[in-house]
C-alpha atoms as a PDB file:
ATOM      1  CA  UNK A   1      87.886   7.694 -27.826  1.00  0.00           C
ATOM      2  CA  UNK A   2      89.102   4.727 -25.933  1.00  0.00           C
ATOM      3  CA  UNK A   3      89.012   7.207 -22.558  1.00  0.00           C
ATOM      4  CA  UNK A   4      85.565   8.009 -23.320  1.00  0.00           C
ATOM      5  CA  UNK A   5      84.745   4.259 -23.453  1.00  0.00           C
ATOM      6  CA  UNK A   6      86.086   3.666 -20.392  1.00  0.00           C
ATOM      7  CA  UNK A   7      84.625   6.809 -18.426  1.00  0.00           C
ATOM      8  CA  UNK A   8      81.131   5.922 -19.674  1.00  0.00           C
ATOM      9  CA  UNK A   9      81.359   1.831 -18.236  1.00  0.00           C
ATOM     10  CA  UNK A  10      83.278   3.531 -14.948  1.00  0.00           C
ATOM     11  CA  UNK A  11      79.494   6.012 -14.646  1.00  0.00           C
ATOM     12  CA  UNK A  12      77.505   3.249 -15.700  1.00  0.00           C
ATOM     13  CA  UNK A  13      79.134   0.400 -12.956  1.00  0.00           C
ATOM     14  CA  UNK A  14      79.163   3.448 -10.323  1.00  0.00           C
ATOM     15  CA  UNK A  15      75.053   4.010 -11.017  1.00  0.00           C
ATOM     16  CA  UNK A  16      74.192  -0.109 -10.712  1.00  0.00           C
ATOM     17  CA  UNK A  17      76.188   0.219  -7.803  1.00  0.00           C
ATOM     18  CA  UNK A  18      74.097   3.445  -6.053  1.00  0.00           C
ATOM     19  CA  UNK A  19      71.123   1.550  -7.183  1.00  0.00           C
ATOM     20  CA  UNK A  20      72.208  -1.802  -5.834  1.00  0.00           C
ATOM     21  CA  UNK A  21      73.099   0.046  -2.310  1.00  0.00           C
ATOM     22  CA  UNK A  22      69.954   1.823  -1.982  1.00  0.00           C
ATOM     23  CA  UNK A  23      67.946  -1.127  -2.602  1.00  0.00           C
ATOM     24  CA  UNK A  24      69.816  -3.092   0.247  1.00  0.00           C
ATOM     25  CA  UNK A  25      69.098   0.457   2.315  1.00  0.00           C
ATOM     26  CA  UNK A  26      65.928  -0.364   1.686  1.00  0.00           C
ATOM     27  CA  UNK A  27      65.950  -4.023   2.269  1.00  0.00           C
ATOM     28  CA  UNK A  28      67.601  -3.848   5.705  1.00  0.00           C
ATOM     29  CA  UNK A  29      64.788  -2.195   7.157  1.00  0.00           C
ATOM     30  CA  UNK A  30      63.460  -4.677   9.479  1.00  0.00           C
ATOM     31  CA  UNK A  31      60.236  -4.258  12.124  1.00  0.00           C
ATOM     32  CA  UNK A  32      59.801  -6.943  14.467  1.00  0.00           C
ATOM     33  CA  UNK A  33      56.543  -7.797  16.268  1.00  0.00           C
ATOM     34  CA  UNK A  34      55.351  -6.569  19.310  1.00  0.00           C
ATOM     35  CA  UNK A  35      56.420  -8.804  22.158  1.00  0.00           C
ATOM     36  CA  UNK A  36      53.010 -10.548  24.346  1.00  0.00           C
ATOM     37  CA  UNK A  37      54.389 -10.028  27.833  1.00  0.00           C
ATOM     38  CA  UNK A  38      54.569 -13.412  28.869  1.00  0.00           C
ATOM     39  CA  UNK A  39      57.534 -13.932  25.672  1.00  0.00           C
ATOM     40  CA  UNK A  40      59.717 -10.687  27.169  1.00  0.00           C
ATOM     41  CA  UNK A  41      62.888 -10.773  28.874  1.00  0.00           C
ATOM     42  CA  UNK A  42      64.087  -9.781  31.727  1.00  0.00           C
ATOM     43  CA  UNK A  43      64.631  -6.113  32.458  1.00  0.00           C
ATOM     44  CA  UNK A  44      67.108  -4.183  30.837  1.00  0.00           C
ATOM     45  CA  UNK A  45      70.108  -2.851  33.111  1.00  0.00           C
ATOM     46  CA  UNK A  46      71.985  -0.251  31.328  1.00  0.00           C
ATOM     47  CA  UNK A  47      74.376   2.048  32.706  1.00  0.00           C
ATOM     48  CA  UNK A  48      74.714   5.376  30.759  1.00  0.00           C
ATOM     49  CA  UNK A  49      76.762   8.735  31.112  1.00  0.00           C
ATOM     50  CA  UNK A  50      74.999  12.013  30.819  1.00  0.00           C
ATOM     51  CA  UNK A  51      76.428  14.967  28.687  1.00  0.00           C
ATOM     52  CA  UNK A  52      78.295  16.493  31.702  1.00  0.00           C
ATOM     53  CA  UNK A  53      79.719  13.361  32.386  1.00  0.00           C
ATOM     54  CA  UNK A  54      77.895  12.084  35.457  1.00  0.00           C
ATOM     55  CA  UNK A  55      76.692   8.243  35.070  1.00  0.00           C
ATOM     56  CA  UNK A  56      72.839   7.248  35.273  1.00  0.00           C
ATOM     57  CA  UNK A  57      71.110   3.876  34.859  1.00  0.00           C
ATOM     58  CA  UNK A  58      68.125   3.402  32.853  1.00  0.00           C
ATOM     59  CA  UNK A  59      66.420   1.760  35.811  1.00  0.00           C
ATOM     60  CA  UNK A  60      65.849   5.047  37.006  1.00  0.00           C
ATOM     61  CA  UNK A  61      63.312   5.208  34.401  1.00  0.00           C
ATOM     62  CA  UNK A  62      60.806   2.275  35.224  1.00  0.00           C
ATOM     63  CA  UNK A  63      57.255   2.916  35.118  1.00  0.00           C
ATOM     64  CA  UNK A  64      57.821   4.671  31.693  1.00  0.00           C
ATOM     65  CA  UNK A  65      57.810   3.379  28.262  1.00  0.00           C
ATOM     66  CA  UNK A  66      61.244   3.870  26.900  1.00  0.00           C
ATOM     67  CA  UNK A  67      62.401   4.177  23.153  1.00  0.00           C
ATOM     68  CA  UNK A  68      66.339   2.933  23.323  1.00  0.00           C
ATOM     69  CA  UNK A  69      67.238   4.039  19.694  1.00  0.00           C
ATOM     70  CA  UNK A  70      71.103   3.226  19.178  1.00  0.00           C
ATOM     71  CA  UNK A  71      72.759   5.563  16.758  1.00  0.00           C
ATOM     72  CA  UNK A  72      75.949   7.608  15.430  1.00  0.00           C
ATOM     73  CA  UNK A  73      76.330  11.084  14.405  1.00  0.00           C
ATOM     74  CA  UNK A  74      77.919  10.435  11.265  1.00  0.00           C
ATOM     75  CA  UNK A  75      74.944   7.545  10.182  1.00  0.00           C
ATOM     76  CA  UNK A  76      72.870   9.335   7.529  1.00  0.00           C
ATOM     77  CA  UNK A  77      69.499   7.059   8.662  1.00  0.00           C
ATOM     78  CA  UNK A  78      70.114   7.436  12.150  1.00  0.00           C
ATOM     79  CA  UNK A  79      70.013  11.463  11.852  1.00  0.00           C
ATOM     80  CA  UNK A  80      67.141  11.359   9.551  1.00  0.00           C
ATOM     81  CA  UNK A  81      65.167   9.476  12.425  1.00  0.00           C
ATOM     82  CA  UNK A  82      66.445  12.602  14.867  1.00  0.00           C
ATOM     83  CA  UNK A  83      63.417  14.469  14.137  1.00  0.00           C
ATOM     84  CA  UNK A  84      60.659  12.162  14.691  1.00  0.00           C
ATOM     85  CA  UNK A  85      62.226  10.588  17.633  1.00  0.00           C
ATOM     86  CA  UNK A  86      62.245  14.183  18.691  1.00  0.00           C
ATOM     87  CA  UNK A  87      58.269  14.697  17.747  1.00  0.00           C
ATOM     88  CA  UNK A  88      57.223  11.041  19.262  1.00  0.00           C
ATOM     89  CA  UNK A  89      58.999  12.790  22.743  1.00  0.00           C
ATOM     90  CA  UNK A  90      56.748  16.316  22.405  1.00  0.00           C
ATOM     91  CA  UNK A  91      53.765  14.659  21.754  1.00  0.00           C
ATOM     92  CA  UNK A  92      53.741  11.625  23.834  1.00  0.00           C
ATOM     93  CA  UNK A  93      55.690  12.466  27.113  1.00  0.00           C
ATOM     94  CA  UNK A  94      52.665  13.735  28.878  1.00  0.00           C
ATOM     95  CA  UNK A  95      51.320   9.699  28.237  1.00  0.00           C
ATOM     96  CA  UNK A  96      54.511   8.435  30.523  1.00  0.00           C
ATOM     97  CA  UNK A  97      57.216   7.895  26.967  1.00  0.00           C
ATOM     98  CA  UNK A  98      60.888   8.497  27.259  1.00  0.00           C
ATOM     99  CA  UNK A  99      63.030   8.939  24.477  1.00  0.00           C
ATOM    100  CA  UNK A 100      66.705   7.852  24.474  1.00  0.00           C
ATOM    101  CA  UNK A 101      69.361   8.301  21.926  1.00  0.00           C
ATOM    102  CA  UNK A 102      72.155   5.806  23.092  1.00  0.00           C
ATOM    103  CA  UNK A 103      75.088   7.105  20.878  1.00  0.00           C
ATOM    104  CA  UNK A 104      77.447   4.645  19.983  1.00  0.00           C
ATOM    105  CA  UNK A 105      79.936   7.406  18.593  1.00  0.00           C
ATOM    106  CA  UNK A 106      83.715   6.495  18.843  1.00  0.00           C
ATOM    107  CA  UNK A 107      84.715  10.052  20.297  1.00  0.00           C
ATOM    108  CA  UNK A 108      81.592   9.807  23.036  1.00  0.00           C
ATOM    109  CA  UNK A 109      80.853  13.337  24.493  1.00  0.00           C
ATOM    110  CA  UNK A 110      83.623  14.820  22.660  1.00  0.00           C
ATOM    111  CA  UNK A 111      82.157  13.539  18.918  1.00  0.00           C
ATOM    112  CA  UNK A 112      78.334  14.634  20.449  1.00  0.00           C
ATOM    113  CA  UNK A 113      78.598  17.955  21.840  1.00  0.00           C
ATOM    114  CA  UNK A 114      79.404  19.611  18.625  1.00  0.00           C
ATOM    115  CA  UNK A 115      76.652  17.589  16.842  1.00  0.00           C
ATOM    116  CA  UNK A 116      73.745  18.365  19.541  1.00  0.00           C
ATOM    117  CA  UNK A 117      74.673  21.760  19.391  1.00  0.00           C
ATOM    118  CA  UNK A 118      74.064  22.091  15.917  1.00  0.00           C
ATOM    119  CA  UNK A 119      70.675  20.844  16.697  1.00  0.00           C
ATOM    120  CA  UNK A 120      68.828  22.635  20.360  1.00  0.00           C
ATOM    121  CA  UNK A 121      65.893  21.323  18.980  1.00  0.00           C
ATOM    122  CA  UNK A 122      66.220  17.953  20.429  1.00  0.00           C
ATOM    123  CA  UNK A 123      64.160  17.563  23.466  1.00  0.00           C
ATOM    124  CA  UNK A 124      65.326  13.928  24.320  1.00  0.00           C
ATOM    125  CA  UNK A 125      67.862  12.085  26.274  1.00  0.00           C
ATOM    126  CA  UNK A 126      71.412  11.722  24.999  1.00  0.00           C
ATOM    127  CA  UNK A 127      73.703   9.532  26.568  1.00  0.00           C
ATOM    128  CA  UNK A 128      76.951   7.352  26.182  1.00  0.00           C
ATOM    129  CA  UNK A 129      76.587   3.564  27.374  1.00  0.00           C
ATOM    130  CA  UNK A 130      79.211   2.978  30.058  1.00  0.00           C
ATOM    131  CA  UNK A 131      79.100  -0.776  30.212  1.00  0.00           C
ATOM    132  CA  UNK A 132      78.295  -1.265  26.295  1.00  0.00           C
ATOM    133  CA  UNK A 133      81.298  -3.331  24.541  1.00  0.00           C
ATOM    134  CA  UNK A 134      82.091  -1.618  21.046  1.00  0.00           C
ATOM    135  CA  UNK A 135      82.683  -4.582  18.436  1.00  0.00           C
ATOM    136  CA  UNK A 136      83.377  -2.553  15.567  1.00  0.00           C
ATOM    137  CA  UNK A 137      82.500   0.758  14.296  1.00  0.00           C
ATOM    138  CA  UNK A 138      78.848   0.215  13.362  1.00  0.00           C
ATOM    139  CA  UNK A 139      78.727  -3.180  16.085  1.00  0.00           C
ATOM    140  CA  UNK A 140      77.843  -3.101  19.592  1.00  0.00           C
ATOM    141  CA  UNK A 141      76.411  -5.029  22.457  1.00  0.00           C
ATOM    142  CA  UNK A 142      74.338  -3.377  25.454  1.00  0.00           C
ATOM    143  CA  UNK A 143      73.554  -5.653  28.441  1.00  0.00           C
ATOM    144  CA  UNK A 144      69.723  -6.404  28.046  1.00  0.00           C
ATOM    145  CA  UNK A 145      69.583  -5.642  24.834  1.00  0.00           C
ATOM    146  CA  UNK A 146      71.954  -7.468  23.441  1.00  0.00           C
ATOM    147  CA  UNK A 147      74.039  -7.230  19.783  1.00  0.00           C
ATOM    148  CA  UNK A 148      73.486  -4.413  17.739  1.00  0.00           C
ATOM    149  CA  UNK A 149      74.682  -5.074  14.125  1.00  0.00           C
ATOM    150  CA  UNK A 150      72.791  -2.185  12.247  1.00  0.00           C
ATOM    151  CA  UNK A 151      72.660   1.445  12.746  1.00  0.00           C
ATOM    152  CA  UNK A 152      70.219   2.700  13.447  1.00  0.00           C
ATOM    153  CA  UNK A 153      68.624  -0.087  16.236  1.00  0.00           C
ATOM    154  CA  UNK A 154      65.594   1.362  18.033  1.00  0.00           C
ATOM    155  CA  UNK A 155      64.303  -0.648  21.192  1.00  0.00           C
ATOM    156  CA  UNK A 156      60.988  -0.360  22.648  1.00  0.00           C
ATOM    157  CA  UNK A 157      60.988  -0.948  26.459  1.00  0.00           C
ATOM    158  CA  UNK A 158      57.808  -1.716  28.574  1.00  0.00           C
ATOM    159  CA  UNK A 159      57.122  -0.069  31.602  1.00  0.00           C
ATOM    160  CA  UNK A 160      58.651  -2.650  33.320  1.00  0.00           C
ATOM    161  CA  UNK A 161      62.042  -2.298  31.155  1.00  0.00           C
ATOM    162  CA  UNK A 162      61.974  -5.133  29.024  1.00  0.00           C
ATOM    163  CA  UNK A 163      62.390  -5.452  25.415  1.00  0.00           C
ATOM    164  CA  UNK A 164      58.956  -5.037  23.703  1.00  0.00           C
ATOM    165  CA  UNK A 165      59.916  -4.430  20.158  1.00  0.00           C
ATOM    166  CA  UNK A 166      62.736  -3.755  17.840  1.00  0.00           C
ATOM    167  CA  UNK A 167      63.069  -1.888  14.915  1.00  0.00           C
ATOM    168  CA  UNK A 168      66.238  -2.383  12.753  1.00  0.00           C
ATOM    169  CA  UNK A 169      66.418   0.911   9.957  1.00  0.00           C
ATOM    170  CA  UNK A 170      65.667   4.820  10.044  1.00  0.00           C
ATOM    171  CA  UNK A 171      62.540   4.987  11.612  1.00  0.00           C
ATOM    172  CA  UNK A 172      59.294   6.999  11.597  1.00  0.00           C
ATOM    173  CA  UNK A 173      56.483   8.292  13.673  1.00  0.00           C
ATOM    174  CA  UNK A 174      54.023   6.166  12.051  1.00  0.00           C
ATOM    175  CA  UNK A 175      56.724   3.077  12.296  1.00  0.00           C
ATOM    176  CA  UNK A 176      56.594   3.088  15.717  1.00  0.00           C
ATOM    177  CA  UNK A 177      52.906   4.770  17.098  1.00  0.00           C
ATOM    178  CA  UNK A 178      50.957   1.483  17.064  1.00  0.00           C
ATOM    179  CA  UNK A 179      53.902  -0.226  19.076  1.00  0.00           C
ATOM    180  CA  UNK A 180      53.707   2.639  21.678  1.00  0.00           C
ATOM    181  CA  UNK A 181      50.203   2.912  21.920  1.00  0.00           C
ATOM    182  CA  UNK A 182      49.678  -0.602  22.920  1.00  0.00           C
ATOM    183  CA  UNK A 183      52.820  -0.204  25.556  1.00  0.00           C
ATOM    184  CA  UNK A 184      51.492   2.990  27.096  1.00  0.00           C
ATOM    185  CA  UNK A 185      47.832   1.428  27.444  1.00  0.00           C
ATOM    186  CA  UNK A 186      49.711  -1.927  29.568  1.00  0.00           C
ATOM    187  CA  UNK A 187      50.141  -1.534  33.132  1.00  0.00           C
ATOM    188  CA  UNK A 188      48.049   1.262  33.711  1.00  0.00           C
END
């Protein structure tokens, strides 16, 4: 009987503690505002390498609005947010968006290519940084846009490449449309 004690406080501790972590899931999601442009930095310089291996900088890619969304493969939020990424590309491409997924996945390419082919639905940029300094597993700091404690981290970049916006959490469509409308209408 004493077991059956003990089993039932193990099942209750292990719910308060489901609970309690979904609740701080919940709680980490943080939106920041929409930068003026007078209050953004300066232009972010990152240096990234492409599936087969060849390296790229995301200067290449002024005159677009990017989305910089840092992620793993194995982070259950970040691969939730792989879809609608995916849809904000389709639909808003034509408008001058770019999506990027900056993978910060400790196997790079070799960790990715297994996990993208699983998935030949995505229709956005993958890449590795080159110059990004892993901290820890879920840690990391990109030149530009500095420390990333929480996966997933989605950047909004300007047309200009500065940092616009930052989202810290899985994130939506409808999370980050108003953002992105107001960045594609600047500079036009």
């Amino acid at each position: 009987m004493r077991w059956l004690y003990g089993l039932l406080v193990a099942a209750a501790l292990a719910l308060a503690a489901a609970a309690a972590l979904i609740g701080f899931i919940r709680l980490g999601k943080r939106t920041y505002e929409l930068l003026p442009p007078a209050e953004r930095g300066a232009p972010v310089a990152l240096s990234l390498q492409a599936a087969d291996g060849s390296s790229w900088s995301i200067e290449t890619l002024r005159g677009r609005v990017l989305v910089v969304d840092v992620w793993a493969s194995w982070c259950g939020p970040c691969v939730i947010s792989l879809p609608e990424l995916n849809q904000l590309q389709v639909e808003l491409a034509p408008e001058g968006l770019q999506v990027i997924g900056l993978s910060v996945d400790e196997g790079g390419w070799e960790t990715l290519h297994p996990f993208l082919a699983e998935r030949p639905w995505l229709r956005y940029t993958v890449a590795v940084p080159r110059d990004g300094a892993r901290l820890h597993d879920t840690l990391s700091y990109h030149p530009g846009l500095g420390a990333v404690a929480a996966l997933p981290t989605t950047f909004l970049l300007d047309r200009r490449g500065r940092v616009a916006y930052k989202h810290v959490g899985a994130v939506t469509r409808d999370d980050l449309r108003p953002p992105l409308e107001k960045l594609l209408s600047e500079d036009r």
